[in-house]
N, C-alpha and C. Protein backbone atom coordinates (compact mmCIF):
# COMPACT_ATOMS: atom_id res chain seq x y z
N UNK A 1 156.62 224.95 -64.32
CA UNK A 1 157.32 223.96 -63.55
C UNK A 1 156.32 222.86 -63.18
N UNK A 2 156.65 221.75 -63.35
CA UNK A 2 156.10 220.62 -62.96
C UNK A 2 156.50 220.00 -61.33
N UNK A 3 155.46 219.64 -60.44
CA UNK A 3 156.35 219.23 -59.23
C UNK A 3 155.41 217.82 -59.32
N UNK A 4 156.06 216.86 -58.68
CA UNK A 4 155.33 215.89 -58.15
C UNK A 4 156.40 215.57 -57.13
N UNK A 5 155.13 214.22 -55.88
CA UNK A 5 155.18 214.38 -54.76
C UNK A 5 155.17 212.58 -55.17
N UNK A 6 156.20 212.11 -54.08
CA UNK A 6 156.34 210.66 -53.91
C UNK A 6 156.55 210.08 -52.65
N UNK A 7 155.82 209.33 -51.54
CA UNK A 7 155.66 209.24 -50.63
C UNK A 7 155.37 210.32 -49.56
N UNK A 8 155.08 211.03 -49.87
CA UNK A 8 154.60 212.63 -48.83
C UNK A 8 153.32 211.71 -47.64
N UNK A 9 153.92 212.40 -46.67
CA UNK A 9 152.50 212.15 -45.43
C UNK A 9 152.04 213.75 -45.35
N UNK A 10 151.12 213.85 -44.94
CA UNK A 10 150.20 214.94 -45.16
C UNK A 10 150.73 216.21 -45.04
N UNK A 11 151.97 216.53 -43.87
CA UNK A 11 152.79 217.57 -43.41
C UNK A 11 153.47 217.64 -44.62
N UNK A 12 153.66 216.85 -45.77
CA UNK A 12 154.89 217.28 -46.63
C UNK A 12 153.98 218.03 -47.46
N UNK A 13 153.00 216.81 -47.98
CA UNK A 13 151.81 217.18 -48.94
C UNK A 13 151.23 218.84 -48.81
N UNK A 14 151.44 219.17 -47.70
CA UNK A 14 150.84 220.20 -47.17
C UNK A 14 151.62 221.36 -47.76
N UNK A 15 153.18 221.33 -47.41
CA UNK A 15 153.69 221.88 -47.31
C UNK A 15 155.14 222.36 -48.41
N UNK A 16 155.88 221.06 -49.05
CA UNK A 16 156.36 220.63 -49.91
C UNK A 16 156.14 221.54 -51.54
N UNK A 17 155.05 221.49 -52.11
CA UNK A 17 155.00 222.02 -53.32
C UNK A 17 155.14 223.45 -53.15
N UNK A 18 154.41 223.94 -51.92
CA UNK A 18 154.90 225.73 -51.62
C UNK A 18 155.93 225.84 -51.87
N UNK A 19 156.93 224.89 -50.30
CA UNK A 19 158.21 225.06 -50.55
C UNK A 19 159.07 225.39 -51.80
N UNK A 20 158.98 224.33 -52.98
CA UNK A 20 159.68 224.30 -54.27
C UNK A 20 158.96 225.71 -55.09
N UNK A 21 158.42 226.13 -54.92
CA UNK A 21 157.88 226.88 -55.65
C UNK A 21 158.35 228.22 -55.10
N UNK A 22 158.16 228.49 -53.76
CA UNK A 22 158.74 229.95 -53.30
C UNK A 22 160.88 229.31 -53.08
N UNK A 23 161.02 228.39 -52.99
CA UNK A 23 162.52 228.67 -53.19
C UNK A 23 162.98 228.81 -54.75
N UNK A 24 162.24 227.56 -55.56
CA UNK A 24 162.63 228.24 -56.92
C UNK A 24 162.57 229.87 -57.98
N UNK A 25 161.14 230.64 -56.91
CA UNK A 25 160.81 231.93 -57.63
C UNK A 25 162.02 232.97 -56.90
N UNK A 26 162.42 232.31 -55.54
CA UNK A 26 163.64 233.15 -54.73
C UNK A 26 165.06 232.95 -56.05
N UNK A 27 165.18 232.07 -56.57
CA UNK A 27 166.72 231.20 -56.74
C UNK A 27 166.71 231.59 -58.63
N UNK A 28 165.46 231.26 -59.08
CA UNK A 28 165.88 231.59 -60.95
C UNK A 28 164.76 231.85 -61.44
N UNK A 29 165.63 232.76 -62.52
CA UNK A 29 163.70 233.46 -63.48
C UNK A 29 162.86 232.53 -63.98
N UNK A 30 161.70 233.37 -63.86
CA UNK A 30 160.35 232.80 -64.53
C UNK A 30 161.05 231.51 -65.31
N UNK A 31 161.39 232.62 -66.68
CA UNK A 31 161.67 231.17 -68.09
C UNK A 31 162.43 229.91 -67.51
N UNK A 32 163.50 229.93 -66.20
CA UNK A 32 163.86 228.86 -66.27
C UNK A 32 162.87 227.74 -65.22
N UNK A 33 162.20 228.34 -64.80
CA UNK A 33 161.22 227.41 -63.65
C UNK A 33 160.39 226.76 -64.17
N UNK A 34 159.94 227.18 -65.77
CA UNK A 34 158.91 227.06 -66.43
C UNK A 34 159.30 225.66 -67.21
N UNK A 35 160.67 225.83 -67.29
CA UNK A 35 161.03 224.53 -67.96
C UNK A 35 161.81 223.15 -67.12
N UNK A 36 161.34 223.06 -65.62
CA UNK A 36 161.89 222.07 -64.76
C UNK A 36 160.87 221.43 -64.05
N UNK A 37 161.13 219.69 -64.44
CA UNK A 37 160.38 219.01 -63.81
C UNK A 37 161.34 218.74 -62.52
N UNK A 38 160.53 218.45 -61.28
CA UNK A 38 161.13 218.36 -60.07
C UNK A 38 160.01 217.19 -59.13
N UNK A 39 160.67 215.97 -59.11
CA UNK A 39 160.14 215.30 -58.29
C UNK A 39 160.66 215.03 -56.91
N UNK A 40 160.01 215.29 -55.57
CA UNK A 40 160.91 215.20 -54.96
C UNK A 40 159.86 214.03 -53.49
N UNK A 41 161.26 212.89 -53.91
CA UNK A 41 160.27 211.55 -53.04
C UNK A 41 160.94 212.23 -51.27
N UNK A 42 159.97 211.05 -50.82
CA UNK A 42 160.17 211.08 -49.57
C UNK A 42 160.44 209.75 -49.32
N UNK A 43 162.15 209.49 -48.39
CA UNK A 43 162.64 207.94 -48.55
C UNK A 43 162.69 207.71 -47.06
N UNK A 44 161.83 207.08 -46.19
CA UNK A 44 162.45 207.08 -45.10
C UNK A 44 163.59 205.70 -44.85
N UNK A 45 164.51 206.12 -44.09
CA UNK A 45 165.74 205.10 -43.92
C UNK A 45 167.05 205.95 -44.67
N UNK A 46 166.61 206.79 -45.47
CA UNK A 46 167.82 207.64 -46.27
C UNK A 46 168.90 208.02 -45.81
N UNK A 47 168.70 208.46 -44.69
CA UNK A 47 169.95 209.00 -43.44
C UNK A 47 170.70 207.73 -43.11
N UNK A 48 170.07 206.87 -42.77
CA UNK A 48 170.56 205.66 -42.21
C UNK A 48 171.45 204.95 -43.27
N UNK A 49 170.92 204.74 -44.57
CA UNK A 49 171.14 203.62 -45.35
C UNK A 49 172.86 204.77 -46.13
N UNK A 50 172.84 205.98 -46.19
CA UNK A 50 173.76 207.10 -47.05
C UNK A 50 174.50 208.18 -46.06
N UNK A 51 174.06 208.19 -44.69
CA UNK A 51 174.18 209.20 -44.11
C UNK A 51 173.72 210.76 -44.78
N UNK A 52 172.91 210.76 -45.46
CA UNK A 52 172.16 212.11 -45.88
C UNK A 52 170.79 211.91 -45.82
N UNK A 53 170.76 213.42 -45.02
CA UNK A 53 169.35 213.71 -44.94
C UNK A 53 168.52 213.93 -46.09
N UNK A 54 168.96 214.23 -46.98
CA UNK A 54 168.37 214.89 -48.76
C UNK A 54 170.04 214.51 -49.87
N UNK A 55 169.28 214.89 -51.21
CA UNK A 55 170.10 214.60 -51.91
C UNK A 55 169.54 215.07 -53.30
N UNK A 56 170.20 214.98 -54.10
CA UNK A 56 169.37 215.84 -55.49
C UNK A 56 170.52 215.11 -56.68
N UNK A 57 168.93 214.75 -57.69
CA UNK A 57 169.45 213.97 -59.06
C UNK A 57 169.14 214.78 -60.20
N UNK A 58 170.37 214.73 -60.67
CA UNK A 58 169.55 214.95 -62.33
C UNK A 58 168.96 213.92 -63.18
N UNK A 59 168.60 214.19 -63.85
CA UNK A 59 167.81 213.19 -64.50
C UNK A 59 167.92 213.26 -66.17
N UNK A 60 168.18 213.86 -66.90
CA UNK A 60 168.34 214.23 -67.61
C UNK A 60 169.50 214.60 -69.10
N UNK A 61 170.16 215.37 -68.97
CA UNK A 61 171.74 216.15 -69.40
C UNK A 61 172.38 216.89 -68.02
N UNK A 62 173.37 216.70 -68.67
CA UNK A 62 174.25 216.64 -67.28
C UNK A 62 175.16 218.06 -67.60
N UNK A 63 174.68 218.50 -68.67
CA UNK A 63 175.21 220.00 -69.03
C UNK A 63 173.96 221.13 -68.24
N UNK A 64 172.95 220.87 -68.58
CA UNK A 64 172.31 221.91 -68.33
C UNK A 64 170.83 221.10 -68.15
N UNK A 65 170.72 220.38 -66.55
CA UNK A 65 169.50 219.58 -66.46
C UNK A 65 168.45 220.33 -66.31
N UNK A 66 167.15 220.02 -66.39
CA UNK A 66 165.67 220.64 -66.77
C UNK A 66 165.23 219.24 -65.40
N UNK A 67 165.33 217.99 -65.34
CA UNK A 67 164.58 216.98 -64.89
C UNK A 67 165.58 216.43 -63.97
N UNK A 68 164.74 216.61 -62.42
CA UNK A 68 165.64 216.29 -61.16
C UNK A 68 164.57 215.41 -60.56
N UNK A 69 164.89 215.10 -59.69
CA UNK A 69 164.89 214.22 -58.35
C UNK A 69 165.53 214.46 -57.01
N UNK A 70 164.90 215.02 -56.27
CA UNK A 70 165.27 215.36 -54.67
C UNK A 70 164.67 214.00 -53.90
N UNK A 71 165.32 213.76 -53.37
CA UNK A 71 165.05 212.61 -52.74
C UNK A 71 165.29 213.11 -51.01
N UNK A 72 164.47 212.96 -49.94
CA UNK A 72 164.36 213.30 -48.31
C UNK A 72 164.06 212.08 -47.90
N UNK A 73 164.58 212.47 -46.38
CA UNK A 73 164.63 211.58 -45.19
C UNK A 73 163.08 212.16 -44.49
N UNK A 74 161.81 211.47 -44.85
CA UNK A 74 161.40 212.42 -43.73
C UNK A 74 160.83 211.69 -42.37
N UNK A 75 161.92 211.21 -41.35
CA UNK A 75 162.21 211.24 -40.17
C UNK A 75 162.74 211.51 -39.91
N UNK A 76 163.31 212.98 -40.21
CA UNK A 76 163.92 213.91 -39.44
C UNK A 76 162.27 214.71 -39.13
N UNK A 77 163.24 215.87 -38.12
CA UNK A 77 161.75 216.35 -37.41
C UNK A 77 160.97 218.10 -38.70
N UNK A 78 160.15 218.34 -38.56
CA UNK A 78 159.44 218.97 -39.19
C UNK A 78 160.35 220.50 -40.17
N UNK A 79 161.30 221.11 -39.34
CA UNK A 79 161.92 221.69 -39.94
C UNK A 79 163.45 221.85 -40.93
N UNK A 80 163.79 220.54 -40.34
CA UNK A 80 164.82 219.71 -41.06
C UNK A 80 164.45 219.36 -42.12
N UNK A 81 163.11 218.87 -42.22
CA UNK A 81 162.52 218.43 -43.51
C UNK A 81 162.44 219.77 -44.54
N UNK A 82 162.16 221.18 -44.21
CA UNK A 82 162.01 221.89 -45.11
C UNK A 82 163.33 222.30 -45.25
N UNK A 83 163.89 222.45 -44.48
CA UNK A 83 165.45 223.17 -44.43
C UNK A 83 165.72 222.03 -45.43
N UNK A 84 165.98 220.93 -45.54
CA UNK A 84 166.76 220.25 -46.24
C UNK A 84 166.57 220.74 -47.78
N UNK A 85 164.80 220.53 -48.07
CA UNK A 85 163.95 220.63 -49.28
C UNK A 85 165.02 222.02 -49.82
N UNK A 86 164.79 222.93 -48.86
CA UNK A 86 165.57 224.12 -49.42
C UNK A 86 167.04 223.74 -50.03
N UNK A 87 168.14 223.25 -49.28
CA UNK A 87 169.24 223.00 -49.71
C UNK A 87 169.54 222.15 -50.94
N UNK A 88 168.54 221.23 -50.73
CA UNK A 88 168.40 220.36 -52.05
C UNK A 88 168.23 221.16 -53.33
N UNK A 89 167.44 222.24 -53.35
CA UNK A 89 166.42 223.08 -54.45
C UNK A 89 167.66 223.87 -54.69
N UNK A 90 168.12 224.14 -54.25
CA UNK A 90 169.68 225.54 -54.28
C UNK A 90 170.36 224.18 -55.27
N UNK A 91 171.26 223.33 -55.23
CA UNK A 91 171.54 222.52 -56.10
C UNK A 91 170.56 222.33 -57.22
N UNK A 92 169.05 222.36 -57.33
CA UNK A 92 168.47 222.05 -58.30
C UNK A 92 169.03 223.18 -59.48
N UNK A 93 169.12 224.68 -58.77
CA UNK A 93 169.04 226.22 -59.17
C UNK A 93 170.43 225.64 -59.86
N UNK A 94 171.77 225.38 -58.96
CA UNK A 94 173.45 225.02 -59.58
C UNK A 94 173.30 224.46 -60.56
N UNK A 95 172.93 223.64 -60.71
CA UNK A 95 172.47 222.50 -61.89
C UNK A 95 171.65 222.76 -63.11
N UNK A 96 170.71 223.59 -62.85
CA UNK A 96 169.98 224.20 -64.34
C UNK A 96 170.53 225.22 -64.55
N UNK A 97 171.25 225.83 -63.91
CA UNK A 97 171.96 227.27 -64.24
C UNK A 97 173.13 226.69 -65.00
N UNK A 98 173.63 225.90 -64.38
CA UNK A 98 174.95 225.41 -65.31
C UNK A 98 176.23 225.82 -64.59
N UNK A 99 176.09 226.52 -63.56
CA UNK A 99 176.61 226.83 -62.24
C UNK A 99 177.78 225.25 -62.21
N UNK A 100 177.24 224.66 -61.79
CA UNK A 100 177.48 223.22 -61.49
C UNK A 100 176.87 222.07 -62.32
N UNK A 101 178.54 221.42 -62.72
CA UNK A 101 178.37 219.89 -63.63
C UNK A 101 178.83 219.05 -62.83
N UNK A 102 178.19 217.64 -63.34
CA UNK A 102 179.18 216.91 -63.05
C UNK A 102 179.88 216.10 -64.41
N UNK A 103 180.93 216.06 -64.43
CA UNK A 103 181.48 215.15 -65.69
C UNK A 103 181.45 213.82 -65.85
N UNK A 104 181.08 213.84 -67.16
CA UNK A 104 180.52 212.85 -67.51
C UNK A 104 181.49 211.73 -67.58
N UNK A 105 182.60 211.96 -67.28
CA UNK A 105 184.05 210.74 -67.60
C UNK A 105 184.39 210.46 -66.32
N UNK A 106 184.09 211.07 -65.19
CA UNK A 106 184.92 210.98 -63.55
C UNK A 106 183.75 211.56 -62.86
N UNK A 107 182.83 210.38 -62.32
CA UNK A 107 181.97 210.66 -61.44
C UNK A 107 182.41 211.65 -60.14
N UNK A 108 183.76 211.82 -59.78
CA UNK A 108 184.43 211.97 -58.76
C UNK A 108 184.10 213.33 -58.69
N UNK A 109 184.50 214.12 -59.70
CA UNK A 109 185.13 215.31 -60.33
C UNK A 109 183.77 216.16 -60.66
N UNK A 110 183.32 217.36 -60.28
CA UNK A 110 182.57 218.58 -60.62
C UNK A 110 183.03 219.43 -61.10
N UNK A 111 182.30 220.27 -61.95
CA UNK A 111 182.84 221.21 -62.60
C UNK A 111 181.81 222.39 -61.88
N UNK A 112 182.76 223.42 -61.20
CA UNK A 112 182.24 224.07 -60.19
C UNK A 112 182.55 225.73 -60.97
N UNK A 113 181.09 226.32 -61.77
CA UNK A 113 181.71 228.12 -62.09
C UNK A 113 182.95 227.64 -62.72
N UNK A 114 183.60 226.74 -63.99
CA UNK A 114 184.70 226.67 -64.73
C UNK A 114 185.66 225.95 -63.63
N UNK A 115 185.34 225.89 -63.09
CA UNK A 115 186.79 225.11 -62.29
C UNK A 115 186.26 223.68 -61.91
N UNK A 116 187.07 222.31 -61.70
CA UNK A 116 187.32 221.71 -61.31
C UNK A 116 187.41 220.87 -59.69
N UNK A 117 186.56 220.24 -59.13
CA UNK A 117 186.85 220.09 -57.82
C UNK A 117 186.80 218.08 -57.87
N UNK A 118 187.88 218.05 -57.61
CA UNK A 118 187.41 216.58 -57.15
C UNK A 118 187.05 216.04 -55.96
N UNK A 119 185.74 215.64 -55.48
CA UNK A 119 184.74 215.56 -54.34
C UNK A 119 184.98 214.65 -53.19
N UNK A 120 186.13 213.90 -53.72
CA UNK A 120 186.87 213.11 -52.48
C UNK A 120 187.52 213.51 -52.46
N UNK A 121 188.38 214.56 -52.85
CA UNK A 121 189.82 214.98 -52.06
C UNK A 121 189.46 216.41 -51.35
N UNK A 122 188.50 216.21 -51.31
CA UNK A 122 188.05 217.81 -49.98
C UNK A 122 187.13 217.36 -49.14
N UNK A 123 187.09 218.06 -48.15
CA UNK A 123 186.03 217.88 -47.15
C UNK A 123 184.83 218.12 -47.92
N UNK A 124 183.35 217.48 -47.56
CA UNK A 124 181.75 217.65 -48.25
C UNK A 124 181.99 219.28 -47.68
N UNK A 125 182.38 220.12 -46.38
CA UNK A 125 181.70 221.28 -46.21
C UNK A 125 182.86 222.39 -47.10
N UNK A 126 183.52 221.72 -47.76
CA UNK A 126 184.77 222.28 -48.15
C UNK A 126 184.37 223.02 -49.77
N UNK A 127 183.59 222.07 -50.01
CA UNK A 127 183.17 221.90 -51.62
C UNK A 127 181.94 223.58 -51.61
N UNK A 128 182.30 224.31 -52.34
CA UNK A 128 181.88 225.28 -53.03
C UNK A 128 180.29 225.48 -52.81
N UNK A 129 180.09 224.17 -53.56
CA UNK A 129 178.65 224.14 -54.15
C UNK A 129 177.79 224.08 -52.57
N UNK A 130 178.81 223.13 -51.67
CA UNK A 130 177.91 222.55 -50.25
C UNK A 130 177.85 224.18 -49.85
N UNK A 131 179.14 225.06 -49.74
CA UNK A 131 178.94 226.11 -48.80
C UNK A 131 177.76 227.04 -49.83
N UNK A 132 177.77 227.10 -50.74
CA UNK A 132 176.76 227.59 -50.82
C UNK A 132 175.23 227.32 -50.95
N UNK A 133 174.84 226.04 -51.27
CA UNK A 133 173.83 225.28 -50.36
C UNK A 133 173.44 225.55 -49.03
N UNK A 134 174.51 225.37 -48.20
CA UNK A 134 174.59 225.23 -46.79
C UNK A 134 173.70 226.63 -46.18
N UNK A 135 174.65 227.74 -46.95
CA UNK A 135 174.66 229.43 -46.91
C UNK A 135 172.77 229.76 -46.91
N UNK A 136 172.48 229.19 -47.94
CA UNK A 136 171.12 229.57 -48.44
C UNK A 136 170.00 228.90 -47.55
N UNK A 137 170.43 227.76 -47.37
CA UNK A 137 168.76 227.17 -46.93
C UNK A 137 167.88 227.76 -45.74
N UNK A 138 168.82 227.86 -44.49
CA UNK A 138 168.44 228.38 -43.40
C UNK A 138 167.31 229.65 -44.13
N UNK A 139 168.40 230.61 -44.63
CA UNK A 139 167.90 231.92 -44.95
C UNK A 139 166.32 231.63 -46.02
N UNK A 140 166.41 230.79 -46.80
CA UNK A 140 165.26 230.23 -47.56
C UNK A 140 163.89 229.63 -46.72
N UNK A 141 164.77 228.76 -45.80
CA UNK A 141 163.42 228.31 -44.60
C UNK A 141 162.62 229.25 -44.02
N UNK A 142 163.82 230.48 -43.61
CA UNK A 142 162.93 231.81 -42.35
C UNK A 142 161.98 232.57 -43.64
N UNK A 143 162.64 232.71 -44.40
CA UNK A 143 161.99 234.22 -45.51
C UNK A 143 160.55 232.85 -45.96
N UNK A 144 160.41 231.29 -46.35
CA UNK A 144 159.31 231.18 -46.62
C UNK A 144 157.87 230.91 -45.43
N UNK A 145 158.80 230.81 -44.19
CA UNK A 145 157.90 230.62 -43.07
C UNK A 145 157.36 232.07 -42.81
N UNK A 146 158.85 232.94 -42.58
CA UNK A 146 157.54 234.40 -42.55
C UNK A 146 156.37 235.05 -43.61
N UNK A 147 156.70 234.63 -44.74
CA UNK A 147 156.01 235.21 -46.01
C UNK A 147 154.60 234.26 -45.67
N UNK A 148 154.60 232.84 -45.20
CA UNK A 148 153.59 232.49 -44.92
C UNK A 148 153.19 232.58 -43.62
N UNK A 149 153.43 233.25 -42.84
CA UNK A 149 153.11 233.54 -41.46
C UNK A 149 153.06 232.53 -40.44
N UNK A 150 154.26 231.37 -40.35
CA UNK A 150 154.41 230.90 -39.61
C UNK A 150 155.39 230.36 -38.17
N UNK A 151 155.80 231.74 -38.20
CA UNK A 151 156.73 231.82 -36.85
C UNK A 151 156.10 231.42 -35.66
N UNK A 152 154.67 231.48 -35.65
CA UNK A 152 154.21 230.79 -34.49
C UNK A 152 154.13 229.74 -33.85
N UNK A 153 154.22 228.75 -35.09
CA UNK A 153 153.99 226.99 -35.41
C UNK A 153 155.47 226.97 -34.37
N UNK A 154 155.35 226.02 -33.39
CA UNK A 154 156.82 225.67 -32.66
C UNK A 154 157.87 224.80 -33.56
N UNK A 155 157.34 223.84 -34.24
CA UNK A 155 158.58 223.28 -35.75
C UNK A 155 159.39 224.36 -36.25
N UNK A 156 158.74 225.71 -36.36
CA UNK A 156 159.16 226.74 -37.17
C UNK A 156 160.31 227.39 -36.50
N UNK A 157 160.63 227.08 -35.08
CA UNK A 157 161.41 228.06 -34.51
C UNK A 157 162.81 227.33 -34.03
N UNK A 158 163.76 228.12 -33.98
CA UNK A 158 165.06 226.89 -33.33
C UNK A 158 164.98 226.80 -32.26
């Protein structure tokens, strides 16, 4: 796996490439990690300018992408920033798995596990892919803060 880092201040720099690396070894095997580039910038104003804190691109084929783009807000505060990184990376996992398309004729429209969802006619927490995004990150944030022993750090705690 390839990661690079685009606007990081030192807390991301620090912290950021772990992140992608212990959520991707949590989320898909070896062979497929081995073959995904993952850049993930840091935009501040993102929230403001989209109302999202994070967001995730493919870059690539839109059947079965290898080359993303996570894009963060990072003025949000220290654990928002990883929580997000996580939720973003769970879509990276939908997306190279093949889990989740989007079609190539109706930007609107995902192809969600064989089915169909069109993304304006449901609520964002309604959509499949969000609840299971949503589901994972928390649980992704605690399991990589304890594995690195940082329940102590006060960012780390709710």
């Amino acid at each position: 796996m390839r990661i690079k880092l685009r606007g990081a201040s030192d807390f991301e720099k620090e912290y950021a490439i772990d992140v992608v690396n212990f959520c991707c070894s949590m989320l898909m095997s070896k062979r497929l990690q081995q073959n995904l580039d993952i850049t993930v910038k840091f935009v501040p104003g993102l929230f403001e300018s989209s109302r999202q804190c994070g967001n995730c691109i493919w870059e690539d084929d839109y059947i079965r992408p290898k080359e993303f783009t996570i894009e963060i807000d990072p003025t949000q505060d220290k654990r928002t920033i990883i929580e997000t990184l996580c939720h973003e990376l769970v879509h990276v996992k939908q997306f190279a798995t093949g889990e989740m398309r989007d079609l190539q004729t109706d930007s609107d429209v995902v192809n969600w596990k064989g089915k169909r969802y069109n993304r304006t006619k449901q609520h964002y927490f309604d959509l499949p892919w969000e609840i299971d995004a949503h589901g994972r990150e928390v649980g992704l944030f605690v399991r990589w803060a304890e594995s690195r022993k940082l329940g102590h750090l006060q960012w780390t705690q709710v």
